[in-house]
C-alpha atoms as a PDB file:
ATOM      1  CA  UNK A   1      44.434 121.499  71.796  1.00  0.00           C
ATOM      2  CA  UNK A   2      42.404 124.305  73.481  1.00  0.00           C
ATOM      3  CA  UNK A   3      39.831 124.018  70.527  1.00  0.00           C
ATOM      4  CA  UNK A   4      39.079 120.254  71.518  1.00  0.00           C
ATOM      5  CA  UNK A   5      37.378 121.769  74.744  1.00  0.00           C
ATOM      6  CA  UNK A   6      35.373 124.145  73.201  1.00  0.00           C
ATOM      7  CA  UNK A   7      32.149 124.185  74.746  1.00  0.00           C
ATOM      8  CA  UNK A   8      28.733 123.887  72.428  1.00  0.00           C
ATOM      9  CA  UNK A   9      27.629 127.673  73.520  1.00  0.00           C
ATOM     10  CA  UNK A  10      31.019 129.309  73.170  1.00  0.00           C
ATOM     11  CA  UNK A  11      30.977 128.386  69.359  1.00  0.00           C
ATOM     12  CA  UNK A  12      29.837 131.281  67.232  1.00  0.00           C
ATOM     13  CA  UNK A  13      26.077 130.885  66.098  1.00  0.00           C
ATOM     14  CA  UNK A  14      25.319 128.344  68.419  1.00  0.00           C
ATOM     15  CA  UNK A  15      23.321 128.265  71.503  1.00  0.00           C
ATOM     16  CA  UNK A  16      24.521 126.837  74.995  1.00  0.00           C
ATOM     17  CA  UNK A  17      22.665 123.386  75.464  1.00  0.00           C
ATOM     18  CA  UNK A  18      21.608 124.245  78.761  1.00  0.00           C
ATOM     19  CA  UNK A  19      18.756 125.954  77.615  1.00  0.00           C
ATOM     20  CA  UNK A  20      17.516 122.727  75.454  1.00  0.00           C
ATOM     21  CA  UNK A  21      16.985 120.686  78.997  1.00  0.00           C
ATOM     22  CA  UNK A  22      15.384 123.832  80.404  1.00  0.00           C
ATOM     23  CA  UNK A  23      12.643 124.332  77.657  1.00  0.00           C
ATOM     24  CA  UNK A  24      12.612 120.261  77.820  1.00  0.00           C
ATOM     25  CA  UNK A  25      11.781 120.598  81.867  1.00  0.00           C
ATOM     26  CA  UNK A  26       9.427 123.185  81.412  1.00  0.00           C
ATOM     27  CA  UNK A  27       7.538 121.319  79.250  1.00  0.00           C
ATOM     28  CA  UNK A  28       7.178 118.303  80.746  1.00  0.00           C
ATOM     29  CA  UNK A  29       6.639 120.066  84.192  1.00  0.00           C
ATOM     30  CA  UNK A  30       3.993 122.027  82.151  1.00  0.00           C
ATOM     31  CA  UNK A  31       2.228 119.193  81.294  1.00  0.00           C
ATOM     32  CA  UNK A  32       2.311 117.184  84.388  1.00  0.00           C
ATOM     33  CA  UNK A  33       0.307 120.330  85.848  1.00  0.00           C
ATOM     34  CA  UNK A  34      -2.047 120.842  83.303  1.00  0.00           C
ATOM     35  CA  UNK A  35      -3.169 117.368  82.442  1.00  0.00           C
ATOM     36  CA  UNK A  36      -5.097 116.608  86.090  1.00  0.00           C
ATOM     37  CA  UNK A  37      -7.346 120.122  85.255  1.00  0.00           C
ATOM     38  CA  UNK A  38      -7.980 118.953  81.269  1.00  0.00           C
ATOM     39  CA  UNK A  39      -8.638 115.134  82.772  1.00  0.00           C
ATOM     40  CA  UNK A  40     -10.914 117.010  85.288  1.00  0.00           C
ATOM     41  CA  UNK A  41     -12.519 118.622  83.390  1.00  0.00           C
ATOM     42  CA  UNK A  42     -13.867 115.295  81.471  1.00  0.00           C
ATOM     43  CA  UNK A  43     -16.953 113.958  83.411  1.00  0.00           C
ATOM     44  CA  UNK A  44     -17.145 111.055  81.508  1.00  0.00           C
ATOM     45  CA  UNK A  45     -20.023 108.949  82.442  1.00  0.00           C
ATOM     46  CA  UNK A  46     -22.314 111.064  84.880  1.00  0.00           C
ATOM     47  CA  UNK A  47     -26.060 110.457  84.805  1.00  0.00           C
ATOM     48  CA  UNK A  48     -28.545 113.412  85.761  1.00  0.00           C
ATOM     49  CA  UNK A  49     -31.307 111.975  87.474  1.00  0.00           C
ATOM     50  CA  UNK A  50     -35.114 113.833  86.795  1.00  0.00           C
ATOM     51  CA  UNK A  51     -37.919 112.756  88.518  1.00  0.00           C
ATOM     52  CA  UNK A  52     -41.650 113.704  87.428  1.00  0.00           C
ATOM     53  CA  UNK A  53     -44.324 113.703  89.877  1.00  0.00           C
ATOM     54  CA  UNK A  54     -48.410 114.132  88.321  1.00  0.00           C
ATOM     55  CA  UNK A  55     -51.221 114.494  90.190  1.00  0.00           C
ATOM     56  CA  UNK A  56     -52.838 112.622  86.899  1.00  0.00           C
ATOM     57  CA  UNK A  57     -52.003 109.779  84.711  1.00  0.00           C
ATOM     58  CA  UNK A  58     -49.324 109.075  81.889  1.00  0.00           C
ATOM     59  CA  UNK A  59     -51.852 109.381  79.101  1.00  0.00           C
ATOM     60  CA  UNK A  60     -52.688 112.808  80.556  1.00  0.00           C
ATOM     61  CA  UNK A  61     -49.478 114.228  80.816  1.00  0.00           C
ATOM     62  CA  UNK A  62     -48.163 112.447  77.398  1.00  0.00           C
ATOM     63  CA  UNK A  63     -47.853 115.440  75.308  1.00  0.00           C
ATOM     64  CA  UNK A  64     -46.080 117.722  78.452  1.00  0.00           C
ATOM     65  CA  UNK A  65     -43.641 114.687  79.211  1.00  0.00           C
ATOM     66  CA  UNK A  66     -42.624 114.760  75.628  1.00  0.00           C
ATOM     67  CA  UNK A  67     -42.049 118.438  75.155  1.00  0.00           C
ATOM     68  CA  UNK A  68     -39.776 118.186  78.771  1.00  0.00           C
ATOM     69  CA  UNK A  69     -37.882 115.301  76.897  1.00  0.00           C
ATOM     70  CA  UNK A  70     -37.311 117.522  73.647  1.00  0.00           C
ATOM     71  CA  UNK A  71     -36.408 120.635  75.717  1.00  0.00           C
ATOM     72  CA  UNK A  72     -33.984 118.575  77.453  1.00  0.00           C
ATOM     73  CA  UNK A  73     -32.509 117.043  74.498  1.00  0.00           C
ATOM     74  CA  UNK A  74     -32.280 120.948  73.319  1.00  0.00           C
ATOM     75  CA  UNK A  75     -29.761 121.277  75.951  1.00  0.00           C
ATOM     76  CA  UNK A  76     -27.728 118.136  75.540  1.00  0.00           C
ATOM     77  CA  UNK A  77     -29.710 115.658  77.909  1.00  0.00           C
ATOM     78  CA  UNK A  78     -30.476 112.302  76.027  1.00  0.00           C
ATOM     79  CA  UNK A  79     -32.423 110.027  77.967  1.00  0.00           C
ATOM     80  CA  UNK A  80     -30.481 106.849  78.500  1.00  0.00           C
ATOM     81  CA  UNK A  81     -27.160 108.465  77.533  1.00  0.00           C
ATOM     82  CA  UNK A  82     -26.629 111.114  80.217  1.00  0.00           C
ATOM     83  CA  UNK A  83     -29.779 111.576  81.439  1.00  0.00           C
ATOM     84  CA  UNK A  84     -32.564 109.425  83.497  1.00  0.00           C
ATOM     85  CA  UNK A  85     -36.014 109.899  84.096  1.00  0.00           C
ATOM     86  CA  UNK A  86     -38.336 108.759  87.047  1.00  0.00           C
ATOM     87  CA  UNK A  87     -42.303 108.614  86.565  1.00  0.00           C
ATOM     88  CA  UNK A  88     -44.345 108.855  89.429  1.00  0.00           C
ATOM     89  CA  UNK A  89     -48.195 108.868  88.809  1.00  0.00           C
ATOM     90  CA  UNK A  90     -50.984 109.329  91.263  1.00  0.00           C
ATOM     91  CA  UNK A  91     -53.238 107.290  88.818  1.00  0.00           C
ATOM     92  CA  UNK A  92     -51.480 104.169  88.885  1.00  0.00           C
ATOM     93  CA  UNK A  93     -48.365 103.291  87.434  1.00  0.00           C
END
């Protein structure tokens, strides 16, 4: 009759089940920690904003304004997907 109340961890070769629910609660609490700082660290949707100011026009400028938009793109700034770019000429538009 004594053998009926054997407990799981007093059993040769077995393991007491109270450490299953701890490693279970440390995971879980482990994760409930750990998944604000990875969601944090996700800036999904975040626009740089550039602006160019030129004493001169857009035709003057055209070839400078496209190697700023290549070196950005270098560096993981598309325009339109994370980046945008304001103009501002003196002559005119």
């Amino acid at each position: 009759m004594d053998d009926v109340f054997v407990r799981r961890g007093d059993q040769p070769g077995t393991e007491p089940r109270v450490m299953d629910r701890r490693a279970f609660i440390s995971l879980v609490s482990t994760s409930i920690i750990v998944a604000p700082l990875a969601a944090g660290a996700q800036q999904a949707g975040k626009i740089s904003r550039v602006g160019i100011l030129s004493p001169a026009g857009a035709v003057e400028y055209a070839a400078a304004v496209e190697a700023f938009r290549h070196g950005l793109r270098d560096h993981g700034y598309v325009e339109g997907k994370n980046l945008s770019i304001e103009y501002r000429w003196a002559a005119g538009s």
